[in-house]
Protein backbone atom coordinates (compact mmCIF):
# COMPACT_ATOMS: atom_id res chain seq x y z
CA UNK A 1 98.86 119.27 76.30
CA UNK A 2 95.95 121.55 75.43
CA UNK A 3 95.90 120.24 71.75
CA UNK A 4 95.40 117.11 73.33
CA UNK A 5 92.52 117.80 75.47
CA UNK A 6 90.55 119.54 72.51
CA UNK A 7 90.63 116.33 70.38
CA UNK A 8 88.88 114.91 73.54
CA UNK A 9 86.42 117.65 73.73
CA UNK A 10 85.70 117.33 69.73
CA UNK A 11 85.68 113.18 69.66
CA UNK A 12 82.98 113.53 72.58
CA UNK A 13 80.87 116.37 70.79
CA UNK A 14 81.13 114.44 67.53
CA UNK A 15 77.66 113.75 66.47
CA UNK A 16 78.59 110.85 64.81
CA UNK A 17 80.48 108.56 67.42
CA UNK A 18 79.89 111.09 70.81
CA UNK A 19 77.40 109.57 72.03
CA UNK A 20 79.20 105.81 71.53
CA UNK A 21 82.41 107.75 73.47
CA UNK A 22 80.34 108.71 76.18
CA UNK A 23 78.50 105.87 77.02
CA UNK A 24 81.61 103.52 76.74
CA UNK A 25 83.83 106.23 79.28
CA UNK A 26 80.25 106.10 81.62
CA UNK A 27 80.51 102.07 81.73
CA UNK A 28 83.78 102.12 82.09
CA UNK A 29 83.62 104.08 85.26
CA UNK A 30 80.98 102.00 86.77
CA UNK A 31 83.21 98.99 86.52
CA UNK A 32 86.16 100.20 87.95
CA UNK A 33 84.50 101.96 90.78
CA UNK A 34 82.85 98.68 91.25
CA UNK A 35 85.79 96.91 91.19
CA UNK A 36 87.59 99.06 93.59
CA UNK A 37 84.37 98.73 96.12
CA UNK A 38 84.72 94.88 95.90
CA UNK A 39 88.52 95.24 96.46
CA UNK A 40 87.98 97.97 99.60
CA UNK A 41 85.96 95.40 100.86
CA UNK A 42 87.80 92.21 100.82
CA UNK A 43 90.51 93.90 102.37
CA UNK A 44 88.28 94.48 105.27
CA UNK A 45 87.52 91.45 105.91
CA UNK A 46 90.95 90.36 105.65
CA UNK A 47 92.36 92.87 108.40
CA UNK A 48 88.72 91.68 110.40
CA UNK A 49 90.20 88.25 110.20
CA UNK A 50 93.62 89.32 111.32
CA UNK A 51 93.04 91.01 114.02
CA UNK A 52 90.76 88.34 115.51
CA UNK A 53 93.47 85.84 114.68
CA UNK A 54 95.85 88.35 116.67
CA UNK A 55 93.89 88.14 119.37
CA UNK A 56 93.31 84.32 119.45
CA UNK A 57 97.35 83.51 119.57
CA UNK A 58 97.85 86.07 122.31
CA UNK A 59 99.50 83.91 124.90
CA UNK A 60 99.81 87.00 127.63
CA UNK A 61 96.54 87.47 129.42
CA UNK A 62 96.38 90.59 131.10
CA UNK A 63 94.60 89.46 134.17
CA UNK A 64 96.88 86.48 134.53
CA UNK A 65 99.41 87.87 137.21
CA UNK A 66 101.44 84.62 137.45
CA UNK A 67 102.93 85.21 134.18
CA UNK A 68 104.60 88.02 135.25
């Protein structure tokens, strides 16, 4: 595993194509942690949605003592 990681280390101090590595891992990262912001927040507004559907269909009201 360590051989591994110091072909890494050597492709991203290469003069030659470093630079290119870098700046292609760097974008890379800013699009996924975009991507998994946009995600985190469609899912909260999905269970924001649900739970004010939930609340909506309730038949039971609480204060409603006839249903009991």
């Amino acid at each position: 595993m360590a051989k591994k990681i110091d072909r890494i280390a050597q492709m991203l101090n290469c003069p030659v194509k470093g630079e290119e590595l870098r700046r292609a891992v760097t974008e890379s990262r800013k699009e996924f942690l975009l991507a998994q912001e946009k995600e985190a927040a469609l899912e909260e507004d999905v269970l924001d949605d649900e739970a004010f559907e939930d609340d909506e269909d309730d038949e039971y009201d609480e204060f409603d003592w006839t249903t009991e």
